[in-house]
Protein backbone atom coordinates (compact mmCIF):
# COMPACT_ATOMS: atom_id res chain seq x y z
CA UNK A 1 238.34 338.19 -1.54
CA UNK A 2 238.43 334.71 -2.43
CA UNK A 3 235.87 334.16 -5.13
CA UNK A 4 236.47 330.19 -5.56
CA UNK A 5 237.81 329.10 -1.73
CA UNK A 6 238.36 325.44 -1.59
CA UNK A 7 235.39 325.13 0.55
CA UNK A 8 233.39 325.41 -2.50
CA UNK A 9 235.21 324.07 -5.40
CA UNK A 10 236.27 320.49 -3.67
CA UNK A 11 232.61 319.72 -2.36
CA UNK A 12 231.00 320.45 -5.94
CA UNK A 13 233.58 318.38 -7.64
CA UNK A 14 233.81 315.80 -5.46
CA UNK A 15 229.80 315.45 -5.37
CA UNK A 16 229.73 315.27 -9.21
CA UNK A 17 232.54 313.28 -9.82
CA UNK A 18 231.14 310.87 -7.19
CA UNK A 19 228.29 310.41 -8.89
CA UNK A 20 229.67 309.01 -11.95
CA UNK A 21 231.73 306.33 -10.15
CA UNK A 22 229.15 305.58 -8.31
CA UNK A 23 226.90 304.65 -11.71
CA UNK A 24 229.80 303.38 -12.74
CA UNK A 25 229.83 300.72 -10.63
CA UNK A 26 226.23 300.22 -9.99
CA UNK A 27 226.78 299.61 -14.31
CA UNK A 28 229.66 297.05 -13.74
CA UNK A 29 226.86 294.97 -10.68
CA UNK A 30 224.18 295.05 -13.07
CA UNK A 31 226.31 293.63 -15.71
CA UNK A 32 228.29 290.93 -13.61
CA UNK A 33 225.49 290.34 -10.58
CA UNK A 34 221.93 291.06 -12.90
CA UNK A 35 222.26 290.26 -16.02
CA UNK A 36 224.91 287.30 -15.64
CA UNK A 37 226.88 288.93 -18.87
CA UNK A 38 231.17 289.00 -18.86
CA UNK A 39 232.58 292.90 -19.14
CA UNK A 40 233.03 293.56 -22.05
CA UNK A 41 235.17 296.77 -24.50
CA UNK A 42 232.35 298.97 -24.00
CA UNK A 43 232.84 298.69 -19.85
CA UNK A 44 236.19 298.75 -20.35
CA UNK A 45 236.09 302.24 -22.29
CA UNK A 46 233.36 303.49 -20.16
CA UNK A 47 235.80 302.65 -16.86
CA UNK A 48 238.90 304.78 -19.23
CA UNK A 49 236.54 307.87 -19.09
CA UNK A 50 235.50 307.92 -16.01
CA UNK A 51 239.87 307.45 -14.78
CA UNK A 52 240.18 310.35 -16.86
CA UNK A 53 237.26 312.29 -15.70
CA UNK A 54 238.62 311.70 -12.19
CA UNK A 55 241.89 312.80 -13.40
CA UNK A 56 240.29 315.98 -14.82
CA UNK A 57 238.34 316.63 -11.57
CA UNK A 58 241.40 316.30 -9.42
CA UNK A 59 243.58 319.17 -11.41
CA UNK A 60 240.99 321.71 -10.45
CA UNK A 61 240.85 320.73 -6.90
CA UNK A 62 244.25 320.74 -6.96
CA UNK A 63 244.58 323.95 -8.21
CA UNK A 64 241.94 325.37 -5.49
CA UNK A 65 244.36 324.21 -2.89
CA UNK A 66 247.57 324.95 -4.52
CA UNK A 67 246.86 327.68 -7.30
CA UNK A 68 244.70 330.83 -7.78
CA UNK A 69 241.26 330.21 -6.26
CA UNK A 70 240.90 333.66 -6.79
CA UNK A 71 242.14 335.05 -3.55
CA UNK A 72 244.56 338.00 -3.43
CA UNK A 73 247.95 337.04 -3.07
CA UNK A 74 251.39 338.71 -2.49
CA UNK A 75 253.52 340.13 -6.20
CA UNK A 76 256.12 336.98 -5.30
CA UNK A 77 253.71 334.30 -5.06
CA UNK A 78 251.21 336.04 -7.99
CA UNK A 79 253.53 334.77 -11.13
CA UNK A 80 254.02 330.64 -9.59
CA UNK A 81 250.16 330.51 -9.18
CA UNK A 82 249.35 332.47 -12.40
CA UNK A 83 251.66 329.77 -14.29
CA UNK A 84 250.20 326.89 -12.01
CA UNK A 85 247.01 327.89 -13.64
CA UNK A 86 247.74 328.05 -16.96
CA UNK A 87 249.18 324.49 -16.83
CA UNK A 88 245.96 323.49 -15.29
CA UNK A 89 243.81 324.69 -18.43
CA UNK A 90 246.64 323.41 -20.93
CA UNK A 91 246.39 319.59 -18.92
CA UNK A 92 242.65 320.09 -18.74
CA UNK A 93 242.45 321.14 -22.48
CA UNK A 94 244.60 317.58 -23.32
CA UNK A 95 243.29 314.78 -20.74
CA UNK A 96 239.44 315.98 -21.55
CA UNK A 97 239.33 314.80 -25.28
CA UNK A 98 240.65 311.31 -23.75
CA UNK A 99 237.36 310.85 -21.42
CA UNK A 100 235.13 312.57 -24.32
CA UNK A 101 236.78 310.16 -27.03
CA UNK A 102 236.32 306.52 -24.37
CA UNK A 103 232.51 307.68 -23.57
CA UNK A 104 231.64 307.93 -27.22
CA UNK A 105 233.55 304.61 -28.40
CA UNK A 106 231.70 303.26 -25.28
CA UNK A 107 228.51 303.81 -26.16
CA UNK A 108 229.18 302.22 -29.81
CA UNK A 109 230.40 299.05 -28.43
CA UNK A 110 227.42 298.93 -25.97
CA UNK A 111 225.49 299.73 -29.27
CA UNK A 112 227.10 296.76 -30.46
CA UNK A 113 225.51 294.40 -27.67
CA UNK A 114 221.90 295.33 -29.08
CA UNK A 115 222.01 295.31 -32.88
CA UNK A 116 225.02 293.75 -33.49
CA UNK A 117 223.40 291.22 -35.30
CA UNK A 118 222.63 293.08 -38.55
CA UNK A 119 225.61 293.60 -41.10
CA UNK A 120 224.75 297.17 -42.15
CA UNK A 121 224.86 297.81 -38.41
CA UNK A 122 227.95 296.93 -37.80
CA UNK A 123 230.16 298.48 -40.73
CA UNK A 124 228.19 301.96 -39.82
CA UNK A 125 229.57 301.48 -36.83
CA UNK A 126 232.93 299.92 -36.96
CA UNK A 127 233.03 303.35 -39.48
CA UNK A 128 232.31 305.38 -36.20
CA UNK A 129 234.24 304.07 -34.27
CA UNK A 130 237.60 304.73 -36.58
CA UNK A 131 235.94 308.05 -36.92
CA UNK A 132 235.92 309.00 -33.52
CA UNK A 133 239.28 307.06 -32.23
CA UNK A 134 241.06 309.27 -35.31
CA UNK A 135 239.01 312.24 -33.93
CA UNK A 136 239.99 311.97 -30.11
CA UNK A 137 243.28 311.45 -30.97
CA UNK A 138 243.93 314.29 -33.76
CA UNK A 139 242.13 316.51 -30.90
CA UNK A 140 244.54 315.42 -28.49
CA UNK A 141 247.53 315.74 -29.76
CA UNK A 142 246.82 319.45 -31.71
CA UNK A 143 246.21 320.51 -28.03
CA UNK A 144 249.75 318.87 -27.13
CA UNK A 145 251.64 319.97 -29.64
CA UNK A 146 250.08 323.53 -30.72
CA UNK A 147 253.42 325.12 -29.95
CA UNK A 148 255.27 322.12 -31.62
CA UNK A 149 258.26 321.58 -29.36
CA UNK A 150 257.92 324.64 -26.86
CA UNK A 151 255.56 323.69 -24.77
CA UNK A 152 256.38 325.71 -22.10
CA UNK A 153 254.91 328.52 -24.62
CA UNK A 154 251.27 327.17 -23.86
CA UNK A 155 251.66 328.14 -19.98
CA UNK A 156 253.99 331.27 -20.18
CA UNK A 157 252.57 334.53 -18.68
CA UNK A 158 253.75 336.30 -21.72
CA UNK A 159 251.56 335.25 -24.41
CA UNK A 160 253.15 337.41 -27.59
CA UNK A 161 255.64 335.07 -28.36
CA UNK A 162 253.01 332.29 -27.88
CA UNK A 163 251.09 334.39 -30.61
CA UNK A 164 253.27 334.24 -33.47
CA UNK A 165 254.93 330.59 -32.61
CA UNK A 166 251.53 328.65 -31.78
CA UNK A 167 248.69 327.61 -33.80
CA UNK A 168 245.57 329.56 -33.35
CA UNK A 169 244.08 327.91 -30.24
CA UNK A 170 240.38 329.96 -30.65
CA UNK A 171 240.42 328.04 -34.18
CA UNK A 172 241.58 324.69 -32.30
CA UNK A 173 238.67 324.87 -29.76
CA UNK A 174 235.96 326.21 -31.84
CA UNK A 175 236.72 322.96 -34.20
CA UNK A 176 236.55 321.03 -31.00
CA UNK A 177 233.49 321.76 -30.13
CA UNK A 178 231.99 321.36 -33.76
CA UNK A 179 233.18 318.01 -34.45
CA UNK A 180 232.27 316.77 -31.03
CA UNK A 181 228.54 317.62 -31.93
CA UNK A 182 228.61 316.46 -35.41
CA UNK A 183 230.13 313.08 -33.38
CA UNK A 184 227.67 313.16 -31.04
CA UNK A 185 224.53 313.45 -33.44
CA UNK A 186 226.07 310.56 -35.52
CA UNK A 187 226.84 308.29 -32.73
CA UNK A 188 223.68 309.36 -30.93
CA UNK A 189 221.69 308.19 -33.69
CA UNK A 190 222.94 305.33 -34.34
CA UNK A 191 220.49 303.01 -32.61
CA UNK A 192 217.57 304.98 -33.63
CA UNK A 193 217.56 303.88 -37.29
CA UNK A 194 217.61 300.58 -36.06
CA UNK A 195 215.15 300.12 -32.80
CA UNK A 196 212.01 299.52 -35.55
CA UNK A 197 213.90 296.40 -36.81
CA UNK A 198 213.70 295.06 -32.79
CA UNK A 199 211.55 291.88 -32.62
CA UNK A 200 209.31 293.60 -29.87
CA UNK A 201 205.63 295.28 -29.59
CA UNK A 202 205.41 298.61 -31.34
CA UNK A 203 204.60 300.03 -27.62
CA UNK A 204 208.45 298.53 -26.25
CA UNK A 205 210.01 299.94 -29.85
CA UNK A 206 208.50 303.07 -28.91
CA UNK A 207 209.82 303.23 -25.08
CA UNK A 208 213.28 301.88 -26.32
CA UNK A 209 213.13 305.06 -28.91
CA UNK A 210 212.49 307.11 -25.66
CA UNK A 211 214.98 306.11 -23.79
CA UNK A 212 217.61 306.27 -26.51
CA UNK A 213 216.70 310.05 -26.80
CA UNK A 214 216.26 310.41 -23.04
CA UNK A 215 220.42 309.15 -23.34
CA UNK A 216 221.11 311.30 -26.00
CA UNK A 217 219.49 314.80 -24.32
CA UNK A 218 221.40 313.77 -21.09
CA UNK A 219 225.09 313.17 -22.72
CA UNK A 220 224.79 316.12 -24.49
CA UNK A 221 223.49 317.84 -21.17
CA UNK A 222 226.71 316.59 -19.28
CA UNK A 223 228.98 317.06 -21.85
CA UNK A 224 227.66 320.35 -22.96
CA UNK A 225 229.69 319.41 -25.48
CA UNK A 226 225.03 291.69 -28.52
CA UNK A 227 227.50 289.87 -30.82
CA UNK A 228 227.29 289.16 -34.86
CA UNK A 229 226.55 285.59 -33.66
CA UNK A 230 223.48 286.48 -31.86
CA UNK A 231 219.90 286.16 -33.13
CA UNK A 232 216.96 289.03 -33.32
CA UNK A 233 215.94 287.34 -29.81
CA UNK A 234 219.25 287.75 -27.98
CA UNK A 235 219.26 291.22 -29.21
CA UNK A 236 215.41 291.72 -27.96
CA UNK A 237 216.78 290.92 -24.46
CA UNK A 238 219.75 292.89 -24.24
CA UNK A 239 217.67 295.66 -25.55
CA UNK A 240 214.69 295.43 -22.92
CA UNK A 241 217.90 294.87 -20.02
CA UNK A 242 219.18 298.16 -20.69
């Protein structure tokens, strides 16, 4: 019995994965064709995670077609699937904290667009943003290089030799997914400390607090994981454009 046939795997993938290309670009009109404003590093970054999460979608459809989708197969083809597999997690488990790492320094330089203007804002979050480049990149390469030069260890069938040589990949992703919290919270965040200093109504400070949250809820959701030259008014309109 085939418990994850193609016929199910490529449709939800490719309806997902469609959807985020699809805001992707309706993000990339609004910018150019709406608000008349040139792309800028936090479209750029935001267009790196969505490659990647394209990448990462097309390894698992890939491996419905090509590797165990759960069917039962013959002794001589179970051990090149079961290894095709395992190199699907271990390139899943590398690629991922790429897209995770270009979503979150996206969202800082967007960040940057609105309250740019202030100082204080902008060291807290030039901080952040060497905090989670370092992060995304420490991440990626423990998952690369957990078995230091045998790599082939991270895919083999027989994982006792793995065991002793590797680092303790449990410890590796439980750390993962604690500092990718703790980076979400603090990059999450961010603009609400600063949405009260806004030159806008207390009603459009309030809605702009919403809708900050309403972002945070849904990032974390889906990841179950303006320029220093500018004035308070140029930041009032970028703010009320998002």
């Amino acid at each position: 019995m085939n418990l994850y046939p193609a016929s199910t795997v490529i449709p939800i993938y490719a309806v997902f994965c469609s959807i985020g290309i699809l805001l992707t670009c309706l993000r990339f009109w609004v910018r150019i064709s709406y608000t008349k404003q040139k792309v800028g590093p936090d479209d750029y970054f935001i267009l790196l995670g969505v490659i990647v999460a394209i990448a990462c979608t097309s390894i698992p459809i890939y491996n419905a077609l090509r590797g165990t989708g759960g069917d039962v197969v013959s002794a001589q083809e179970q051990h090149a699937r079961a290894i095709l597999a395992h190199k699907v997690d271990f390139s899943m488990l590398v690629i991922e904290k790429l897209a995770f790492g270009a979503v979150k320094i996206s969202l800082l330089l967007f960040y940057r667009r609105i309250f740019g203007v202030w100082p204080g804002f902008t060291r807290i979050n030039n901080l952040l943003l060497a905090f989670v480049a370092v992060w995304t990149v420490s991440f990626a390469m423990a998952d690369l290089l957990l078995c230091g030069r045998r790599i082939e260890l991270q895919w083999a069938l027989d994982q006792s030799i793995a065991h002793h040589a590797c680092g303790d990949k449990g410890a590796a992703l439980v750390s993962f997914a604690a500092t990718s919290i703790l980076t979400d919270a603090l990059v999450l965040g961010l603009p609400l400390l600063y949405v009260g200093k806004l030159k806008m109504g207390s009603s459009k400070r309030v809605a702009a607090s919403i809708v900050f949250l309403l972002g945070a809820m849904t990032w974390r959701k889906l990841s179950g994981s303006g320029s220093k030259s500018g004035s308070g008014k140029s930041s009032e309109k970028e703010a009320v454009s998002v």
